[in-house]
N, C-alpha and C. Protein backbone atom coordinates (compact mmCIF):
# COMPACT_ATOMS: atom_id res chain seq x y z
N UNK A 1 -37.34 -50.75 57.41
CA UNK A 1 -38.78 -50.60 57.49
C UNK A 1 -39.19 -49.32 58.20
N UNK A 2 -38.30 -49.04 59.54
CA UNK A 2 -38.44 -47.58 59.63
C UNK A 2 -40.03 -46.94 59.58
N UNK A 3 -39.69 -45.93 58.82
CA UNK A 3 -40.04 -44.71 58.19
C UNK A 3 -41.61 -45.68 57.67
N UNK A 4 -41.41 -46.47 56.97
CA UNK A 4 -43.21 -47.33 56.77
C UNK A 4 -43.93 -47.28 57.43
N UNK A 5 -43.24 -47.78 58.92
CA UNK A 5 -44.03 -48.51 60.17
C UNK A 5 -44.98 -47.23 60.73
N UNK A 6 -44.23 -45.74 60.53
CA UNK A 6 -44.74 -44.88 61.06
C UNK A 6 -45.65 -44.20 60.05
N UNK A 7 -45.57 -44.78 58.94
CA UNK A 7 -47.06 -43.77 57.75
C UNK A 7 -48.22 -45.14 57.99
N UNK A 8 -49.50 -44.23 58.42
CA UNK A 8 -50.78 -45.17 58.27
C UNK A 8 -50.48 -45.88 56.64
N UNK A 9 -50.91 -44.49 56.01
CA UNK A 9 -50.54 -45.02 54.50
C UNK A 9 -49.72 -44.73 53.77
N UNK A 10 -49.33 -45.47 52.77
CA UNK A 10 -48.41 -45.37 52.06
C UNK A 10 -48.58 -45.12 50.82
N UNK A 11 -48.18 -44.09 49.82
CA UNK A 11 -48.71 -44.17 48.76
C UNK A 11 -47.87 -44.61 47.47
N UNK A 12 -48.42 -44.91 46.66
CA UNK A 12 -47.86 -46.09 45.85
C UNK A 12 -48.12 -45.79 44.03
N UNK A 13 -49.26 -45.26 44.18
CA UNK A 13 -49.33 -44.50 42.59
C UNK A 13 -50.13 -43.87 42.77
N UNK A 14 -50.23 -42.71 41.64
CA UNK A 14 -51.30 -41.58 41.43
C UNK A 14 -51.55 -41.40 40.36
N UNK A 15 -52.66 -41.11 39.68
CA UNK A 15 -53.01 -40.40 38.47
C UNK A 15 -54.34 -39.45 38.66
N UNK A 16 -53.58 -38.35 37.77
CA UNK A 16 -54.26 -37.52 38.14
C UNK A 16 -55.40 -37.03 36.78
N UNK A 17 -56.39 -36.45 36.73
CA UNK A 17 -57.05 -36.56 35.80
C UNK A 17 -57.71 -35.46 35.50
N UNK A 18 -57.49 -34.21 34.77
CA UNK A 18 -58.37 -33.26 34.59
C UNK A 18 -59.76 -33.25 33.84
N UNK A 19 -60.44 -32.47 34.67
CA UNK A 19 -61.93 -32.37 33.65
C UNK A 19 -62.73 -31.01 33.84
N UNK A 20 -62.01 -29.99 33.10
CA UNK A 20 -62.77 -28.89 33.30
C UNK A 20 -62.12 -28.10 34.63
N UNK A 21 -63.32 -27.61 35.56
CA UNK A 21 -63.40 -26.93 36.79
C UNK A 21 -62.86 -27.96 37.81
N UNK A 22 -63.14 -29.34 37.50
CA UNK A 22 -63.20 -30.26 38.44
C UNK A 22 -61.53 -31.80 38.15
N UNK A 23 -60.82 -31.80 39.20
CA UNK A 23 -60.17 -32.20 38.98
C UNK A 23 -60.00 -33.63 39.71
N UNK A 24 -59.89 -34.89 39.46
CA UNK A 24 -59.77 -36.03 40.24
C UNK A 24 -58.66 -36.53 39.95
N UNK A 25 -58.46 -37.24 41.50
CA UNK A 25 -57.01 -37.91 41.78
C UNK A 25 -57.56 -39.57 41.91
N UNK A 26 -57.16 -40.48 41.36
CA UNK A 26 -56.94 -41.64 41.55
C UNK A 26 -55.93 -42.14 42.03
N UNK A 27 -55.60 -42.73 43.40
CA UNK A 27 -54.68 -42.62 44.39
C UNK A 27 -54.14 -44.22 44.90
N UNK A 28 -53.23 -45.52 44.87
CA UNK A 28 -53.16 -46.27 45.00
C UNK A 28 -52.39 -45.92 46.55
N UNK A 29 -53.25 -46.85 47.59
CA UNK A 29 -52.09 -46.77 48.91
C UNK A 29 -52.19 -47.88 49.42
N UNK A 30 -50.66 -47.99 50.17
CA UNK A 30 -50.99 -49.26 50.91
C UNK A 30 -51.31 -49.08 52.46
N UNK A 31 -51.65 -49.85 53.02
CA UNK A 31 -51.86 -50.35 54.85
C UNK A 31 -50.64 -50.65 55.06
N UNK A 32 -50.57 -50.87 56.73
CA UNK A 32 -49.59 -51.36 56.84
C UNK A 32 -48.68 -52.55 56.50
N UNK A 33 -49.83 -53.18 56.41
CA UNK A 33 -49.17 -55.04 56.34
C UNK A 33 -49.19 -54.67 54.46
N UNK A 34 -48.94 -53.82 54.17
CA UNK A 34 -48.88 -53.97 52.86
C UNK A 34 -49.89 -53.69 51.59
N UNK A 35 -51.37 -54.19 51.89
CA UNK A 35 -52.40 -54.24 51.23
C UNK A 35 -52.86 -52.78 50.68
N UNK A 36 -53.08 -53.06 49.45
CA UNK A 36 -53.47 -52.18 48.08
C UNK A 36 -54.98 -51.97 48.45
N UNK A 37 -55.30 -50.48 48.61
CA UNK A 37 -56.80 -49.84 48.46
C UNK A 37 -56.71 -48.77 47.30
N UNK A 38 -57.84 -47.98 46.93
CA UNK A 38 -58.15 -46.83 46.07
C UNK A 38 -58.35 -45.95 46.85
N UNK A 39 -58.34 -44.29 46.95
CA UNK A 39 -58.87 -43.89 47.17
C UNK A 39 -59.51 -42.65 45.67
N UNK A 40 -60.88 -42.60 45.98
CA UNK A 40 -60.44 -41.92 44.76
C UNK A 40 -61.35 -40.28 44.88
N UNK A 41 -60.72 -39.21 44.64
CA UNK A 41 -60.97 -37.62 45.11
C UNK A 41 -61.37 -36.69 44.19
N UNK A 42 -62.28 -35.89 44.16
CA UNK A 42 -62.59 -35.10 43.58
C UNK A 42 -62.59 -33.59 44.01
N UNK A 43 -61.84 -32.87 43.31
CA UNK A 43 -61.12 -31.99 43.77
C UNK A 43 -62.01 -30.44 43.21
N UNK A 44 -62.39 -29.00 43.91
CA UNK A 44 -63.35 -28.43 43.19
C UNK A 44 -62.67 -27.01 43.72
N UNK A 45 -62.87 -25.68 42.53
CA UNK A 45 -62.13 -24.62 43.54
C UNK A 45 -63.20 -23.83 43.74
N UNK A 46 -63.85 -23.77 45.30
CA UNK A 46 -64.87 -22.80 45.54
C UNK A 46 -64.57 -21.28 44.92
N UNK A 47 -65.90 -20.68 43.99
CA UNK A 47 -65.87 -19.73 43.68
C UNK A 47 -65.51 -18.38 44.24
N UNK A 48 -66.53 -18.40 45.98
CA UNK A 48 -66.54 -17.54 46.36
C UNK A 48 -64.87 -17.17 47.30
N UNK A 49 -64.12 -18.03 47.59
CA UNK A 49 -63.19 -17.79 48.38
C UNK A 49 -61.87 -18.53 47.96
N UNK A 50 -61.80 -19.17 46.37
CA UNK A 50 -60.48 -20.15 45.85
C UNK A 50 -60.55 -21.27 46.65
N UNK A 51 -61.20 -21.17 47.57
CA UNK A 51 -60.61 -22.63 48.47
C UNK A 51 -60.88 -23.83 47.65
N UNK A 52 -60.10 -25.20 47.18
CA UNK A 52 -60.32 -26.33 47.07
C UNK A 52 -60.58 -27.23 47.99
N UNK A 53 -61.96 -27.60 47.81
CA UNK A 53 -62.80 -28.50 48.36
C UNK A 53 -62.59 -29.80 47.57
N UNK A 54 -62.48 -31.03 48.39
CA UNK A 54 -62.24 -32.42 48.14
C UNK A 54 -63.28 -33.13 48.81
N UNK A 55 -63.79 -34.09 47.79
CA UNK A 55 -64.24 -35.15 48.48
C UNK A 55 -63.70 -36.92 48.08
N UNK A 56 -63.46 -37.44 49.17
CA UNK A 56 -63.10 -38.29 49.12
C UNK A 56 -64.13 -39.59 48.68
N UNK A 57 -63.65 -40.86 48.03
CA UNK A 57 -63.73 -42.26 48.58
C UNK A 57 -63.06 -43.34 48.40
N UNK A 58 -63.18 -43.90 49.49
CA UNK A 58 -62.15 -45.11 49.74
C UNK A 58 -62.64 -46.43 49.21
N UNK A 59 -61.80 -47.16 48.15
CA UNK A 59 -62.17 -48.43 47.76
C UNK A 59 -61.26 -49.45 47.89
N UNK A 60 -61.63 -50.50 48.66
CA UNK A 60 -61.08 -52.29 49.30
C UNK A 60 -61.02 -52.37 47.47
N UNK A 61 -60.07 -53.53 47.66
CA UNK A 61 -60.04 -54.19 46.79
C UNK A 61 -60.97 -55.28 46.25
N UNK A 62 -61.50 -55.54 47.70
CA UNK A 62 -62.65 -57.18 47.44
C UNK A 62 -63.98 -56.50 46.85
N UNK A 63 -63.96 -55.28 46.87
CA UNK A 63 -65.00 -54.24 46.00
C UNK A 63 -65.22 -53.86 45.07
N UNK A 64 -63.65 -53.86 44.36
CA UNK A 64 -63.54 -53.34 42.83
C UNK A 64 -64.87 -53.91 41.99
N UNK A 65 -65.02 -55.23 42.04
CA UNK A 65 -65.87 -55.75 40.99
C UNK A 65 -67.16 -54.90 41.05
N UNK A 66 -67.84 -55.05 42.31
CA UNK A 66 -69.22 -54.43 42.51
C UNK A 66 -69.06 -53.18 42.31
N UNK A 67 -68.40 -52.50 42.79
CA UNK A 67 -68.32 -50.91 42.15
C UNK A 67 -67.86 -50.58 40.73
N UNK A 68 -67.55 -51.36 40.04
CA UNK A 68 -67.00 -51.14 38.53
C UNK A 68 -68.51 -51.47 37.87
N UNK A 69 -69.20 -52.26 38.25
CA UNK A 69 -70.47 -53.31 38.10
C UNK A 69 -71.32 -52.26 38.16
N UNK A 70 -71.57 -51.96 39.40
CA UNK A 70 -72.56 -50.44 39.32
C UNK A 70 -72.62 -49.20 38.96
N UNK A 71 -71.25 -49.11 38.75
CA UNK A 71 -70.34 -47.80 38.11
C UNK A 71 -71.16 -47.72 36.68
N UNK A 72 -71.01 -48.99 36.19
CA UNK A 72 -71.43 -49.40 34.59
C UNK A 72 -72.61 -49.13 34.40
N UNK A 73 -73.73 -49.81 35.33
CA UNK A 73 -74.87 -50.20 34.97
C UNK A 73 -75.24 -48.51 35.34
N UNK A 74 -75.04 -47.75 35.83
CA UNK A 74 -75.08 -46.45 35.66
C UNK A 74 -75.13 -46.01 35.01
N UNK A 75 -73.62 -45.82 34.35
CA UNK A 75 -73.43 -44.64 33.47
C UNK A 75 -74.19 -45.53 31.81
N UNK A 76 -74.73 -46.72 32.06
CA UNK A 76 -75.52 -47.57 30.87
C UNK A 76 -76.71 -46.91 31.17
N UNK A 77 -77.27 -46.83 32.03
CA UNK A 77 -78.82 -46.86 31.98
C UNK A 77 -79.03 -44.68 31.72
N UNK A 78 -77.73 -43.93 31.97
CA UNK A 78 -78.00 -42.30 31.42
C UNK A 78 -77.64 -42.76 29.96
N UNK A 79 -76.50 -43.07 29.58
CA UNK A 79 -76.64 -43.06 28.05
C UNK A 79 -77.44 -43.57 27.25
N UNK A 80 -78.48 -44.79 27.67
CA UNK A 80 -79.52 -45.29 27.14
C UNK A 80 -80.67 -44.14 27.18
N UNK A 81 -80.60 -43.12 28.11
CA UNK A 81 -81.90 -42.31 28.11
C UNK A 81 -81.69 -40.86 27.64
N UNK A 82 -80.34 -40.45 27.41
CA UNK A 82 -80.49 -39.35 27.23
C UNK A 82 -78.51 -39.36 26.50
N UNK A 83 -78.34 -38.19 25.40
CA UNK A 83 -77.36 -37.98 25.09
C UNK A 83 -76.48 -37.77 25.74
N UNK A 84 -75.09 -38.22 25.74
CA UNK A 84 -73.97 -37.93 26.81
C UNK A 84 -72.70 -37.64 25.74
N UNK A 85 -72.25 -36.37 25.85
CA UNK A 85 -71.16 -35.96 25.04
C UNK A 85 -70.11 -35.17 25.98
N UNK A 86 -68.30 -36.37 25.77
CA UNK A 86 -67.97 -35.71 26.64
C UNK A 86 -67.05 -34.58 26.22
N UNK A 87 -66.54 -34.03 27.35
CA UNK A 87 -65.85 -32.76 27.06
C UNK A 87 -64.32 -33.51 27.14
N UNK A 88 -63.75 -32.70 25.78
CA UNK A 88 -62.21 -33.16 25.91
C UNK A 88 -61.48 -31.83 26.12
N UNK A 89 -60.43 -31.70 27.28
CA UNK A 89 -60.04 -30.04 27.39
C UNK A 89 -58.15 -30.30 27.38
N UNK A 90 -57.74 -29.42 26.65
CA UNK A 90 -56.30 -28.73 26.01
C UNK A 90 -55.81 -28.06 27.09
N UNK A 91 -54.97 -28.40 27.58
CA UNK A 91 -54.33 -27.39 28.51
C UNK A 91 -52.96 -26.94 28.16
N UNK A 92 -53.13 -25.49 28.24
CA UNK A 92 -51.66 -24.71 28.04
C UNK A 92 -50.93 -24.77 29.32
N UNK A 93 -50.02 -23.93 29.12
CA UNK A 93 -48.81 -23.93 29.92
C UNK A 93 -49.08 -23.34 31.75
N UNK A 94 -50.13 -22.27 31.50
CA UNK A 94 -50.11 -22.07 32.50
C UNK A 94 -51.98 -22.41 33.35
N UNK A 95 -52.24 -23.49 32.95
CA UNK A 95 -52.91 -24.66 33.27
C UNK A 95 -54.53 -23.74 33.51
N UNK A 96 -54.37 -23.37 32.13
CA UNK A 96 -55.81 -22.62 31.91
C UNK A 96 -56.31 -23.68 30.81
N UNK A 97 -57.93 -23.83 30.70
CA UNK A 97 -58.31 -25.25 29.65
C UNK A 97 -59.11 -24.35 28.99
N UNK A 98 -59.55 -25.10 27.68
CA UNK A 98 -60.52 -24.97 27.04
C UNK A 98 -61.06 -26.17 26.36
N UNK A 99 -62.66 -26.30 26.32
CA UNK A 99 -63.43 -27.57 26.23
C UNK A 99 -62.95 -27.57 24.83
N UNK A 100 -63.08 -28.62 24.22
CA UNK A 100 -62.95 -29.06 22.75
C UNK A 100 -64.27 -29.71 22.95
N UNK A 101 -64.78 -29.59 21.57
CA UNK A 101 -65.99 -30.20 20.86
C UNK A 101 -65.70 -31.82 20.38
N UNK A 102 -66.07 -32.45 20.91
CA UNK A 102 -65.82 -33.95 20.11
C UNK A 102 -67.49 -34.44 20.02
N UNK A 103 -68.37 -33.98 18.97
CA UNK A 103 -69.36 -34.61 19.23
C UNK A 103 -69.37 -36.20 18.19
N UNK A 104 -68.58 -36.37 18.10
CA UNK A 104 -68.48 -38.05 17.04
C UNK A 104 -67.52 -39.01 18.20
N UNK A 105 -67.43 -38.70 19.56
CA UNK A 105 -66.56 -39.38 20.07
C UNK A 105 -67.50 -40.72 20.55
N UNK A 106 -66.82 -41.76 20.84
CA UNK A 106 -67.74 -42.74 20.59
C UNK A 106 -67.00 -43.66 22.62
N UNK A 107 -67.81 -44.64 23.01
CA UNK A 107 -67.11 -45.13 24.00
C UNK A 107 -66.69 -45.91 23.65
């Protein structure tokens, strides 16, 4: 157990997710006694100086529902009012993108 006892957290899975300029990490960690949270990050590279700026948030598990719940009723009540077309982006080798057009993409 060791080496556990001494990480606050532990991390346990990642996926990572590109979109454009802006990049997010979906991050599974555990606590000590074991227990599964989210954290989930959005990652940005300031123009003026390269620096990547992150912002974090942290999600309990006894939360998922209500935040998936409001997550929804969100992103329901912009697509009910206004067009939402997303960007799908190609990345080459040396992790430069370009948007692709999908305007028939459907949810």
């Amino acid at each position: 157990m060791g080496d556990f006892d001494n990480k606050e957290r532990e991390e346990v899975f990642s996926k990572k997710v590109r979109a454009g300029k802006r990049t997010y990490f979906f991050d599974v960690k555990a606590t000590r006694s074991g227990d599964y949270y989210l954290t989930l990050t959005e990652s940005k590279k300031r123009l003026e100086d390269g620096v990547f700026v992150k912002h974090k948030i942290f999600l309990y598990k006894e939360d998922f529902e209500k935040f998936a719940e409001g997550l929804t009723e969100t992103v329901d009540y912009i697509k009910s009012r206004q067009e939402v077309v997303e960007k799908r982006y190609e990345y080459s080798d040396n992790q430069e993108y370009a948007a692709k057009s999908d305007d028939d993409f459907t949810f």
